[in-house]
N, C-alpha and C. Protein backbone atom coordinates (compact mmCIF):
# COMPACT_ATOMS: atom_id res chain seq x y z
N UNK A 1 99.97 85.18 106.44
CA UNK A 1 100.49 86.19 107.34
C UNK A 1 100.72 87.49 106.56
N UNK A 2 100.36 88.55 107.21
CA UNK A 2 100.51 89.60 106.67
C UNK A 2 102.02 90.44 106.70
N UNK A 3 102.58 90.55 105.60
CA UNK A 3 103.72 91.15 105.92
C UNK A 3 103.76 92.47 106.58
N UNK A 4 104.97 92.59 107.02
CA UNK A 4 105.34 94.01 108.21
C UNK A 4 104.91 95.36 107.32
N UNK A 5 104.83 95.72 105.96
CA UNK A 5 104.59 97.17 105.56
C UNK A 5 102.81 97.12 105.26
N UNK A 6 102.27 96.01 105.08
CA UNK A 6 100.87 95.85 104.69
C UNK A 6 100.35 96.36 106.38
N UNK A 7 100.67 95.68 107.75
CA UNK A 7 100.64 95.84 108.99
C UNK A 7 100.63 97.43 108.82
N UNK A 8 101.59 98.28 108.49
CA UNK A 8 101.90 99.30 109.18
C UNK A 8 100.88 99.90 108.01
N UNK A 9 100.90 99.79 106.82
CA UNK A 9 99.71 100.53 106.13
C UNK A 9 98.12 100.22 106.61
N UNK A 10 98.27 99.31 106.93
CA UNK A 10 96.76 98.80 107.67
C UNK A 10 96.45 99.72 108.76
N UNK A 11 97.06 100.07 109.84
CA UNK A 11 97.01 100.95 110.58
C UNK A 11 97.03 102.57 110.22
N UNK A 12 97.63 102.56 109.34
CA UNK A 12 97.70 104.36 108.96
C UNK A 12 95.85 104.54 108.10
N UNK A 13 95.51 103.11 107.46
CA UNK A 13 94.47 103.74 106.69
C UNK A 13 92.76 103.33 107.90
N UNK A 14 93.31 102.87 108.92
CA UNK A 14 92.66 102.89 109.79
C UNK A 14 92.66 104.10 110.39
N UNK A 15 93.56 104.68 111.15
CA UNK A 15 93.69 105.84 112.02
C UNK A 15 93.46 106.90 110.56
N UNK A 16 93.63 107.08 109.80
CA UNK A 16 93.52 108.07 108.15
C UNK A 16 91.50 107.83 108.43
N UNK A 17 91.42 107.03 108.42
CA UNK A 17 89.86 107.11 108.14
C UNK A 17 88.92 107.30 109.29
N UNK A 18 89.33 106.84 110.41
CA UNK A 18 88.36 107.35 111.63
C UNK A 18 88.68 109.09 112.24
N UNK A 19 89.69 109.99 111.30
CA UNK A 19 89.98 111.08 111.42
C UNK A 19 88.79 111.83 110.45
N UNK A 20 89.10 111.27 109.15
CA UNK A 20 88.21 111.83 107.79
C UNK A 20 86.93 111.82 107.80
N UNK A 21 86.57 110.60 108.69
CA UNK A 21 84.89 110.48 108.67
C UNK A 21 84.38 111.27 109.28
N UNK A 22 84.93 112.46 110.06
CA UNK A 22 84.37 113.48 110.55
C UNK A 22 83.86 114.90 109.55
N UNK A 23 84.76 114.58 108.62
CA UNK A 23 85.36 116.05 107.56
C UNK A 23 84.66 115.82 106.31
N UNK A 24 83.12 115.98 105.88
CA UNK A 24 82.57 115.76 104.41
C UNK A 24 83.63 116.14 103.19
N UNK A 25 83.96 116.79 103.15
CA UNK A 25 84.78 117.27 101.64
C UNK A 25 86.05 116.07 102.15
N UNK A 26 86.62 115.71 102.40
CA UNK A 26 87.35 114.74 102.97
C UNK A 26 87.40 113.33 102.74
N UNK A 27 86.13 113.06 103.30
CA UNK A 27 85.52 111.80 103.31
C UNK A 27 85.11 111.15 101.90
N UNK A 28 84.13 112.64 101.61
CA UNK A 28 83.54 112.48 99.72
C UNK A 28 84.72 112.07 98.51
N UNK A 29 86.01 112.91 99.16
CA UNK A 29 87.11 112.76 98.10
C UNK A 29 87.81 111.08 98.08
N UNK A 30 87.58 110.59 99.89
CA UNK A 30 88.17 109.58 99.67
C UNK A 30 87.52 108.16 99.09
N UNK A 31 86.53 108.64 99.04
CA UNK A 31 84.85 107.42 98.81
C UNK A 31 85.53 107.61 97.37
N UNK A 32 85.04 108.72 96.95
CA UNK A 32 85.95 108.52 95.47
C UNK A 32 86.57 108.26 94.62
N UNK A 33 87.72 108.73 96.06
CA UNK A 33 89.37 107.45 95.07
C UNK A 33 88.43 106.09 94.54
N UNK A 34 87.87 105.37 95.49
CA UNK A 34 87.85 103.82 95.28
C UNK A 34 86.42 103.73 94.18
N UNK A 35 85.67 104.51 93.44
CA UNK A 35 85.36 104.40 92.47
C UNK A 35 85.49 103.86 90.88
N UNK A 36 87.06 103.83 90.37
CA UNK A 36 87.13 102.76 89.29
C UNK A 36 87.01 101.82 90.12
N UNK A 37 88.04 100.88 91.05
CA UNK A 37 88.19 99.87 91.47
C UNK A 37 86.36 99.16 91.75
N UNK A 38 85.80 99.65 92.48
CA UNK A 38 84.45 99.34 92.76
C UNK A 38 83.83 98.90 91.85
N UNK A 39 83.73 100.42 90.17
CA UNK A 39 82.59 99.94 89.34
C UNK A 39 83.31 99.03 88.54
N UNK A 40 84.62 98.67 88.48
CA UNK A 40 85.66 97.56 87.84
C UNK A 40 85.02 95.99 88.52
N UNK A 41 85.03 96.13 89.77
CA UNK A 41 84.01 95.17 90.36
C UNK A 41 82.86 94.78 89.99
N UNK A 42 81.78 96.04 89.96
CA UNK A 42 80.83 95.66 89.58
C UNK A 42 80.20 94.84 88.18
N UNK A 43 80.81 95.48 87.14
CA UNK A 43 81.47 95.29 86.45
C UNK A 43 81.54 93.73 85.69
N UNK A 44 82.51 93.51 86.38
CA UNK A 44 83.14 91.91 86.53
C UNK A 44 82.16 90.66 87.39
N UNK A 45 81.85 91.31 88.59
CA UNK A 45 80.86 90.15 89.18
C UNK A 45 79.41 90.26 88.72
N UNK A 46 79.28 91.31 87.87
CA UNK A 46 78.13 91.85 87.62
C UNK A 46 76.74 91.48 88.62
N UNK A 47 77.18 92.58 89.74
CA UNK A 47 76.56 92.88 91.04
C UNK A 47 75.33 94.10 90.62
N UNK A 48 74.12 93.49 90.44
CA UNK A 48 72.66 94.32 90.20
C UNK A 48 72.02 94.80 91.61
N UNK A 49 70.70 95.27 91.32
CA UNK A 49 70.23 95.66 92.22
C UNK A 49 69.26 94.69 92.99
N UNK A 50 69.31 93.17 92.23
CA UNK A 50 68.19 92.61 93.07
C UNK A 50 69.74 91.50 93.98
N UNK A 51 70.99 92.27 94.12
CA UNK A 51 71.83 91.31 94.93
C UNK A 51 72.18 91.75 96.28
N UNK A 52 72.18 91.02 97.42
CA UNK A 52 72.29 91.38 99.35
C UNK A 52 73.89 90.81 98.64
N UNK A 53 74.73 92.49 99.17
CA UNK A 53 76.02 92.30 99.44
C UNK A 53 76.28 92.56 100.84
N UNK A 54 77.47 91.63 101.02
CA UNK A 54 78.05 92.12 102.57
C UNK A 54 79.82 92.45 102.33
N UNK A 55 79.90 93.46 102.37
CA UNK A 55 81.16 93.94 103.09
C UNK A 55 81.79 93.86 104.19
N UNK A 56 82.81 93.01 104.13
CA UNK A 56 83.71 92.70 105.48
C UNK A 56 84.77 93.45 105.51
N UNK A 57 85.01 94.21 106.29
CA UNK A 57 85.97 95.43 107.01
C UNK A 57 85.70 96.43 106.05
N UNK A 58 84.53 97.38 106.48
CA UNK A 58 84.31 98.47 106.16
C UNK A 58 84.98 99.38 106.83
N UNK A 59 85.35 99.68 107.99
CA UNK A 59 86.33 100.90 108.26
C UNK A 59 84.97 102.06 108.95
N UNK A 60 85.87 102.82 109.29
CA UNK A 60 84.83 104.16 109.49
C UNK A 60 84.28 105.07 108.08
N UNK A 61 85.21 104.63 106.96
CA UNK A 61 84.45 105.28 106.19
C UNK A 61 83.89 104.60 105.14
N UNK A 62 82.56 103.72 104.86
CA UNK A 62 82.43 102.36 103.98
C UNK A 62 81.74 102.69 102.55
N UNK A 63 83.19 103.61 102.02
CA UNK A 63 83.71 103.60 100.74
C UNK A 63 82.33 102.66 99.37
N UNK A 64 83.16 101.39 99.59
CA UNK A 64 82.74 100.58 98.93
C UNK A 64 81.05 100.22 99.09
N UNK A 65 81.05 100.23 100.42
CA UNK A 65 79.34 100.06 100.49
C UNK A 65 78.27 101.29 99.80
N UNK A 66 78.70 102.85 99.75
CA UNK A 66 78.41 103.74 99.41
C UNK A 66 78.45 103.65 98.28
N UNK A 67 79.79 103.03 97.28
CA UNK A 67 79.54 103.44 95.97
C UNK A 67 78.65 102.07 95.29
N UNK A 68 78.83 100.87 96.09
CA UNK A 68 77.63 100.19 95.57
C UNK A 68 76.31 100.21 95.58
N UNK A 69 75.70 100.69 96.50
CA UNK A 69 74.75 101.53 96.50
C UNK A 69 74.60 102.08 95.47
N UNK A 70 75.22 103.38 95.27
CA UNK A 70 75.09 104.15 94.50
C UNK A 70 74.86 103.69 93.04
N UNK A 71 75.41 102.51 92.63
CA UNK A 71 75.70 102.33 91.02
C UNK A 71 74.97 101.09 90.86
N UNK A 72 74.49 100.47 91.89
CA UNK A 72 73.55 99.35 91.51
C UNK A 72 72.00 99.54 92.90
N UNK A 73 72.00 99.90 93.24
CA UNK A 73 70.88 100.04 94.10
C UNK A 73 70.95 98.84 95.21
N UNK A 74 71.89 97.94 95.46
CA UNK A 74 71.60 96.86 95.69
C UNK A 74 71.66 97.20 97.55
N UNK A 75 70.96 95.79 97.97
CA UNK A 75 70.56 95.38 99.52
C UNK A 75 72.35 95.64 100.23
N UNK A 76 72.52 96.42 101.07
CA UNK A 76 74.57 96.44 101.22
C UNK A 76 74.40 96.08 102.93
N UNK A 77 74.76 95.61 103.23
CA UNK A 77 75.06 95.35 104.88
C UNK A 77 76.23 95.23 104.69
N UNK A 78 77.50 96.12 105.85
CA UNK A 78 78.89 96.33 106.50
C UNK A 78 79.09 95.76 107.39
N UNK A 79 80.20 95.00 107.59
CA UNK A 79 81.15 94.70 109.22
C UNK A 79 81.89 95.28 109.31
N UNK A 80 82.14 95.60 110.25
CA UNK A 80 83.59 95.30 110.99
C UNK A 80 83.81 94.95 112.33
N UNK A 81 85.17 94.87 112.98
CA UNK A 81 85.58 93.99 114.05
C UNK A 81 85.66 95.34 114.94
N UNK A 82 86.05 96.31 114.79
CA UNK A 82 86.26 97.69 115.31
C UNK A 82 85.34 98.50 115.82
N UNK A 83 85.08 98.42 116.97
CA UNK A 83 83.75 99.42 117.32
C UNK A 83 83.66 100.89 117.11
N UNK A 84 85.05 101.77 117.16
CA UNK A 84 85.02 102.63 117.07
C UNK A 84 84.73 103.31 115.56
N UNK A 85 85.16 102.67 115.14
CA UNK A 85 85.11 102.15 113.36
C UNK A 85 83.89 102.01 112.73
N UNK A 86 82.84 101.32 113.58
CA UNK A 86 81.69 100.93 113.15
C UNK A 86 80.59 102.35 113.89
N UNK A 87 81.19 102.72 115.03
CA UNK A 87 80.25 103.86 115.16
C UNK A 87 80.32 105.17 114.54
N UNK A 88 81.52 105.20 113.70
CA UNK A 88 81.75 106.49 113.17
C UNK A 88 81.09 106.07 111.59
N UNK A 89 81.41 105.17 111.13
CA UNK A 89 80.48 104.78 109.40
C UNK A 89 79.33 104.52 109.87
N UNK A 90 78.84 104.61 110.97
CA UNK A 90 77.30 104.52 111.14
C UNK A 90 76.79 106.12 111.37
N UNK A 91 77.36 107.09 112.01
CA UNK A 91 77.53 108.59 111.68
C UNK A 91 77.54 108.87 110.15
N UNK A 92 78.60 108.54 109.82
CA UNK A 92 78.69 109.10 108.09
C UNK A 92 77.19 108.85 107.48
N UNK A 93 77.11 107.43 107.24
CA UNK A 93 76.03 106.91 106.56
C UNK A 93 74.71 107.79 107.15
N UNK A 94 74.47 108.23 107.92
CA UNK A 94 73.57 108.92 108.62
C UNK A 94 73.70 110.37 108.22
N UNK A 95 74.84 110.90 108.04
CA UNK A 95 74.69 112.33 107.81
C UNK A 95 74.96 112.23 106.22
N UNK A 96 75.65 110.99 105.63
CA UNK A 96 74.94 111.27 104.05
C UNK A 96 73.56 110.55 103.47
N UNK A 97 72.37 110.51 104.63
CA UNK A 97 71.61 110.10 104.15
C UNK A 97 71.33 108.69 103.50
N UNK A 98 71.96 107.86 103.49
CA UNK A 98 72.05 106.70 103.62
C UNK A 98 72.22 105.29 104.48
N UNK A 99 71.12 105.66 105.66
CA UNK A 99 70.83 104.76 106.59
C UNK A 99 69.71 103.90 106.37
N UNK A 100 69.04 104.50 105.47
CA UNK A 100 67.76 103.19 104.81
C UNK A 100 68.21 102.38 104.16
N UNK A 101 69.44 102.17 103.40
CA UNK A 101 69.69 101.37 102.19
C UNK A 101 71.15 100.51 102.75
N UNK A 102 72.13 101.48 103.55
CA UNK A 102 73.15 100.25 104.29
C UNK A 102 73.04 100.52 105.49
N UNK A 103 73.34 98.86 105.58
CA UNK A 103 73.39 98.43 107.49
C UNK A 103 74.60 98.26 107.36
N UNK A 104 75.09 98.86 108.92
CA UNK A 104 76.67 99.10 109.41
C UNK A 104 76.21 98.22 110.91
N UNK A 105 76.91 97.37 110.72
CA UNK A 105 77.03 96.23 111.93
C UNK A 105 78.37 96.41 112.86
N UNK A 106 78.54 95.91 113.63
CA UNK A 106 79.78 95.70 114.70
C UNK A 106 79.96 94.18 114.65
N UNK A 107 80.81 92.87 113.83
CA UNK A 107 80.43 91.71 113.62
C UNK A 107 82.33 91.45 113.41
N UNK A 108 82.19 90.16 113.61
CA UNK A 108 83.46 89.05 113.20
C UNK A 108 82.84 88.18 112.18
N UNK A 109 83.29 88.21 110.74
CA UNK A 109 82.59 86.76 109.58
C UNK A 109 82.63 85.97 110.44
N UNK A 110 83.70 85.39 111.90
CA UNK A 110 83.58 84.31 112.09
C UNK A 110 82.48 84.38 112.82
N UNK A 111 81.81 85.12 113.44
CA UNK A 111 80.56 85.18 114.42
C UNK A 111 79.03 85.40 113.48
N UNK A 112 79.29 86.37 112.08
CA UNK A 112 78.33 86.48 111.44
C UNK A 112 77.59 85.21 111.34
N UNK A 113 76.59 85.43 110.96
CA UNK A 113 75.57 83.91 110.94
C UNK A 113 74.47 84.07 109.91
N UNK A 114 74.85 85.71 109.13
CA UNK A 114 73.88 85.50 108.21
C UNK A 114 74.79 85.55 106.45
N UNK A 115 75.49 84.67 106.90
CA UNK A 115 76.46 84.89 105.40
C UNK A 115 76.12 84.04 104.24
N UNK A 116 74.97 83.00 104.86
CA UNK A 116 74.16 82.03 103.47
C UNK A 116 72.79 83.41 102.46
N UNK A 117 72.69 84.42 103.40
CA UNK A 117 71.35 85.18 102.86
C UNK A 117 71.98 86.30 101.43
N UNK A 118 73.82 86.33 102.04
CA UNK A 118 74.50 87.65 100.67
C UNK A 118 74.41 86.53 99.50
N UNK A 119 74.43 87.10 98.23
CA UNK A 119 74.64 86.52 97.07
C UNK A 119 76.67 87.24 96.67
N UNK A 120 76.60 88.61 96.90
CA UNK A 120 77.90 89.11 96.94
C UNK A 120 78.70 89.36 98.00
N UNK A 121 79.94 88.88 97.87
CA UNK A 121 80.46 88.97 99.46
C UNK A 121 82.30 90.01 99.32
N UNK A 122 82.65 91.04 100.09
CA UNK A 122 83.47 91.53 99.16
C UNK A 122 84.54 91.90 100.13
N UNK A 123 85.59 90.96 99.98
CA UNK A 123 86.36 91.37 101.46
C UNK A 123 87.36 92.37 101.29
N UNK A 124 87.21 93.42 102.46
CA UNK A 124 88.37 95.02 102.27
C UNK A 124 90.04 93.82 102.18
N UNK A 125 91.02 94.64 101.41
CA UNK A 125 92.06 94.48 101.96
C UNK A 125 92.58 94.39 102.84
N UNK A 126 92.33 95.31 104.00
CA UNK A 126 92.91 94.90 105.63
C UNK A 126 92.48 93.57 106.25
N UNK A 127 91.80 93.17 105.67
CA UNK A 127 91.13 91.84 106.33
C UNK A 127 92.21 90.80 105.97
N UNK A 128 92.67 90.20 107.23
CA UNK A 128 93.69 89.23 106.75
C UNK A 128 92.77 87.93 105.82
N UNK A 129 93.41 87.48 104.97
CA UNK A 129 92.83 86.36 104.18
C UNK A 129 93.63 85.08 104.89
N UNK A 130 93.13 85.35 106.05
CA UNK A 130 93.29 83.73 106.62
C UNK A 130 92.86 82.17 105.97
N UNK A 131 93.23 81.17 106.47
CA UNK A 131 92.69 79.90 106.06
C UNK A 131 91.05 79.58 106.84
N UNK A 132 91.55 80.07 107.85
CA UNK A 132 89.82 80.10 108.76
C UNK A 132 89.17 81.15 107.74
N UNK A 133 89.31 82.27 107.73
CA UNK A 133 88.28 83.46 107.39
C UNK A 133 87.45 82.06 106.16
N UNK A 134 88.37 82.09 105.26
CA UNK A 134 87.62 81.42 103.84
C UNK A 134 86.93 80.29 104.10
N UNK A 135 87.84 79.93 105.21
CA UNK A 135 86.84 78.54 104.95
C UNK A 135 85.30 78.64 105.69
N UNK A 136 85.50 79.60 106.10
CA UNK A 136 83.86 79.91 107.34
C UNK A 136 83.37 80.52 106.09
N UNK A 137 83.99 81.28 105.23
CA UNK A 137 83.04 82.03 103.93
C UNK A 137 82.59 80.78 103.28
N UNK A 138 83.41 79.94 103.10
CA UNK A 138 83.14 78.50 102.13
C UNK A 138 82.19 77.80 102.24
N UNK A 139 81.94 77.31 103.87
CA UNK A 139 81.04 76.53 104.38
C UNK A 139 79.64 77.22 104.49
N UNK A 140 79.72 78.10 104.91
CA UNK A 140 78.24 79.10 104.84
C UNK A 140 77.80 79.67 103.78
N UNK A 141 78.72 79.97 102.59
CA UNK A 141 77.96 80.94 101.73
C UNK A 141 77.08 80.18 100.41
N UNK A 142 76.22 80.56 99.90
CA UNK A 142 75.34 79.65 98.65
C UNK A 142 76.37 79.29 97.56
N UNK A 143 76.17 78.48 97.02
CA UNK A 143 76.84 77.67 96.08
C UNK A 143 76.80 78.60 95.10
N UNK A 144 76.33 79.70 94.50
CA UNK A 144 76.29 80.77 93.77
C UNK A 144 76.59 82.14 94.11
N UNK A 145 77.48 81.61 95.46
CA UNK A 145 78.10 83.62 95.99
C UNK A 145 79.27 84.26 94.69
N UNK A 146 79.28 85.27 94.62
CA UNK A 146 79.87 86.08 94.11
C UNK A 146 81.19 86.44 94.89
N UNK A 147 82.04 85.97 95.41
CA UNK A 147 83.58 86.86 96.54
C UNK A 147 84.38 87.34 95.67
N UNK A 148 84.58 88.38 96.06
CA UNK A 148 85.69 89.60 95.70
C UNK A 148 86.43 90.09 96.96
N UNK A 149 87.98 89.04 96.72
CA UNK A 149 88.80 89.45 98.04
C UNK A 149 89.90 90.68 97.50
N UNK A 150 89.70 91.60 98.31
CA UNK A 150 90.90 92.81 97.74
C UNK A 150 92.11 92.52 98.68
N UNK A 151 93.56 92.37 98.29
CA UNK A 151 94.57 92.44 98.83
C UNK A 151 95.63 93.33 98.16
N UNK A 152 96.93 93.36 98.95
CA UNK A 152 97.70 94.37 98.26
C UNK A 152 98.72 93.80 97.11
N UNK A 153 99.23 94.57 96.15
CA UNK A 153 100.02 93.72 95.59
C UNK A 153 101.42 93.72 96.09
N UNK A 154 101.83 92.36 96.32
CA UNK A 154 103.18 92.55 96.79
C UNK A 154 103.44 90.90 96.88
N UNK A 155 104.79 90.82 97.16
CA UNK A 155 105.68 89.11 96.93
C UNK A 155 105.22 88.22 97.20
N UNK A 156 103.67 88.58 97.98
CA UNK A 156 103.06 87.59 98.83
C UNK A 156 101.59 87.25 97.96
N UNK A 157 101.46 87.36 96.99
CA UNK A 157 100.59 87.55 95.63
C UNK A 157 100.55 85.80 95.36
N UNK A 158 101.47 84.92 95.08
CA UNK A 158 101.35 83.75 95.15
C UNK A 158 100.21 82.61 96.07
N UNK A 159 101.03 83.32 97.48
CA UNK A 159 100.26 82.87 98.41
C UNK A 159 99.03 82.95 98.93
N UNK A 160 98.50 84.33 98.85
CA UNK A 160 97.24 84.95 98.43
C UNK A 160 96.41 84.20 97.72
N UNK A 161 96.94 83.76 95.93
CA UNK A 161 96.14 82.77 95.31
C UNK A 161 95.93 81.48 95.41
N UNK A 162 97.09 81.38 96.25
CA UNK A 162 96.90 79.82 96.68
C UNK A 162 95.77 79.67 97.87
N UNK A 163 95.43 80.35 98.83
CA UNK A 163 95.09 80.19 99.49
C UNK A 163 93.30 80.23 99.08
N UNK A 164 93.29 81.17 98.32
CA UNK A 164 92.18 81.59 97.76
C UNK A 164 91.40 80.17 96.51
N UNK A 165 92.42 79.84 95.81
CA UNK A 165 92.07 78.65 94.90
C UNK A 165 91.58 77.43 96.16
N UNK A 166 92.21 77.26 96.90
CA UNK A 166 91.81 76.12 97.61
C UNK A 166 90.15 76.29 97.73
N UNK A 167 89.37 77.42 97.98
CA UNK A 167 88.30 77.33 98.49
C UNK A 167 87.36 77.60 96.96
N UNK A 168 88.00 78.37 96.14
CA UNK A 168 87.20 79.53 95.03
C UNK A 168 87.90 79.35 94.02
N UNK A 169 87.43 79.01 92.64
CA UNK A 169 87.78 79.84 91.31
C UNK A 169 87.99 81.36 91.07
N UNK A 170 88.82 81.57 90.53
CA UNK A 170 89.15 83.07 90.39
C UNK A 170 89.27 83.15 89.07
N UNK A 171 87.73 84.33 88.64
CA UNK A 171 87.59 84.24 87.46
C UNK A 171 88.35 85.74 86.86
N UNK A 172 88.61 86.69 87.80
CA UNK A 172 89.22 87.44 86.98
C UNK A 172 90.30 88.29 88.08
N UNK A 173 91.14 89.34 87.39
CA UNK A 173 91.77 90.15 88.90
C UNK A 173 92.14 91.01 88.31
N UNK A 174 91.57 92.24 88.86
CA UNK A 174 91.94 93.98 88.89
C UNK A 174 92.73 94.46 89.70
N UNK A 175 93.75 95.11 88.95
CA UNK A 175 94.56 95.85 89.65
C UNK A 175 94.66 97.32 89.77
N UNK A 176 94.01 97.72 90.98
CA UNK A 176 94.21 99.37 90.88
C UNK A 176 95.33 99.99 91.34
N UNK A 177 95.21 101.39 90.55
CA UNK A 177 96.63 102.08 91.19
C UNK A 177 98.05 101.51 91.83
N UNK A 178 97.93 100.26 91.10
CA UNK A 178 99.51 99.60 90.63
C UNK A 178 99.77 98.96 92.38
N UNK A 179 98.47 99.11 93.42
CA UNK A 179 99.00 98.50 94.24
C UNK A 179 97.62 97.85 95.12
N UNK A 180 96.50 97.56 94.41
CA UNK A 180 95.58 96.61 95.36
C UNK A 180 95.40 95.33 94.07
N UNK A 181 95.00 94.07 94.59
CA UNK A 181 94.28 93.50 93.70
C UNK A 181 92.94 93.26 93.70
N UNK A 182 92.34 93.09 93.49
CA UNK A 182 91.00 92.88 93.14
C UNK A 182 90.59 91.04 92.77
N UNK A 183 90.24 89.96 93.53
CA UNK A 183 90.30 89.03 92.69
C UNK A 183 88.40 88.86 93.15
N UNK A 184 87.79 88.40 91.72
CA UNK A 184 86.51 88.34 91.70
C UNK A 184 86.46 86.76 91.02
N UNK A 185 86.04 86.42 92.02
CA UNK A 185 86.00 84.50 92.72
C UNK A 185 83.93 84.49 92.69
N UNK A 186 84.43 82.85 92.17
CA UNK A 186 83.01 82.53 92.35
C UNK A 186 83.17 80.70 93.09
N UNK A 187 82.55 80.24 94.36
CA UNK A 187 82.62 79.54 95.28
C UNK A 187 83.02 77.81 94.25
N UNK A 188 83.83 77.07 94.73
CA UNK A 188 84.02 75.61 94.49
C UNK A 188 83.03 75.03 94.72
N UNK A 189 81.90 74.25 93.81
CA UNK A 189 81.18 73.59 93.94
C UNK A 189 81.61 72.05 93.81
N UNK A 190 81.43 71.14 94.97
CA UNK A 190 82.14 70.05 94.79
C UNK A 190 81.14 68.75 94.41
C-alpha cells in the first residue's frame, strides 16, 4: 500500500507533467533531472542497444524512455494506464522527433501480453508495486529479464524489498536525490 504523502506526490507529478509536456524548455529540463538516475541504471543492468525495454508508467512526459534511447540506442516501448497521459507523451515524442525509435502505448502490465518479448523491464515509481503487478511480471517475463523497480525512499523501504525478493534477486540499489530508489533485480529462476 502506498502511503498517504507518496499518494499525494503521485498526483502532483502527474498533473506537473501533463502541464510541462506542452512547454519544450520545460519538458527538456525535466527529462534531464532524471539523467544520473537513468545512466546509473544503465549502468548497473547494463542495458545495450541490441535490448527491447518496456517502461511501465511513463507519464506524459517519458523521461526515462527518451534518455534510454538516447544513451543506448535500444528497442523502448512505454505504458501507461492514463489516456490522457499517453496522448500527450505520444505528442512530445513526436515533436522531439522520436516516434521511430519509442512506442507510447495506452496498456495495464496486467493486460500487456507482450512482456515475454522485453529483455529490460523498468517500473516508474508511481506504479504501485503490488503483489499482483510482480507476479504477472514473474510469470511472463524470460528467465533472463533485467527489472528495475523505482520507488520512493521512505519507512516503507522494508516492505518494498520484501515484496520484491519474493519474486527477484536484487542485485544492486541506487539512490537518487536522497529520495527515489532504484532497485536493479534480475528474475528468480526456480
Amino acid at each position: 500500500m502506498i502511503i498517504l504523502s507518496e499518494k499525494i506526490e503521485n498526483i502532483f507529478y502527474i498533473i506537473f507533467e501533463k502541464i510541462i509536456a506542452n512547454f519544450g524548455i520545460f519538458n527538456t529540463a525535466y527529462i534531464n533531472l532524471y539523467g544520473p538516475l537513468v545512466l546509473n541504471e544503465i549502468t548497473q543492468a547494463k542495458i545495450s542497444k541490441t535490448d527491447n525495454v518496456l517502461v511501465v508508467g511513463c507519464g506524459a512526459v517519458p523521461s526515462t524512455a527518451i534518455l534510454l534511447y538516447n544513451k543506448t540506442g535500444a528497442n523502448i516501448t512505454a505504458i501507461d494506464i492514463d489516456k490522457r497521459a499517453v496522448k500527450k507523451a505520444k505528442k512530445l515524442i513526436n515533436r522531439k522527433k522520436y516516434h521511430k525509435y519509442i512506442q507510447i502505448n495506452h496498456s495495464d502490465i496486467k493486460n500487456y501480453e507482450l512482456i515475454s518479448r522485453h529483455s529490460v523491464i523498468i517500473i516508474a515509481k508511481q506504479v504501485e508495486k503490488t503483489d499482483d503487478l510482480l507476479n504477472i511480471i514473474y510469470k511472463n517475463s524470460k528467465n533472463d529479464v533485467k527489472i528495475i523497480f523505482r520507488t520512493y525512499s521512505n519507512k516503507n523501504k522494508n516492505n518494498i524489498e520484501n515484496k520484491i525478493k519474493k519474486y527477484f534477486l536484487i542485485l544492486n540499489i541506487n539512490i537518487s536525490y536522497k529520495a527515489v530508489y532504484s532497485y536493479i533485480c534480475k528474475k528468480k529462476v526456480v
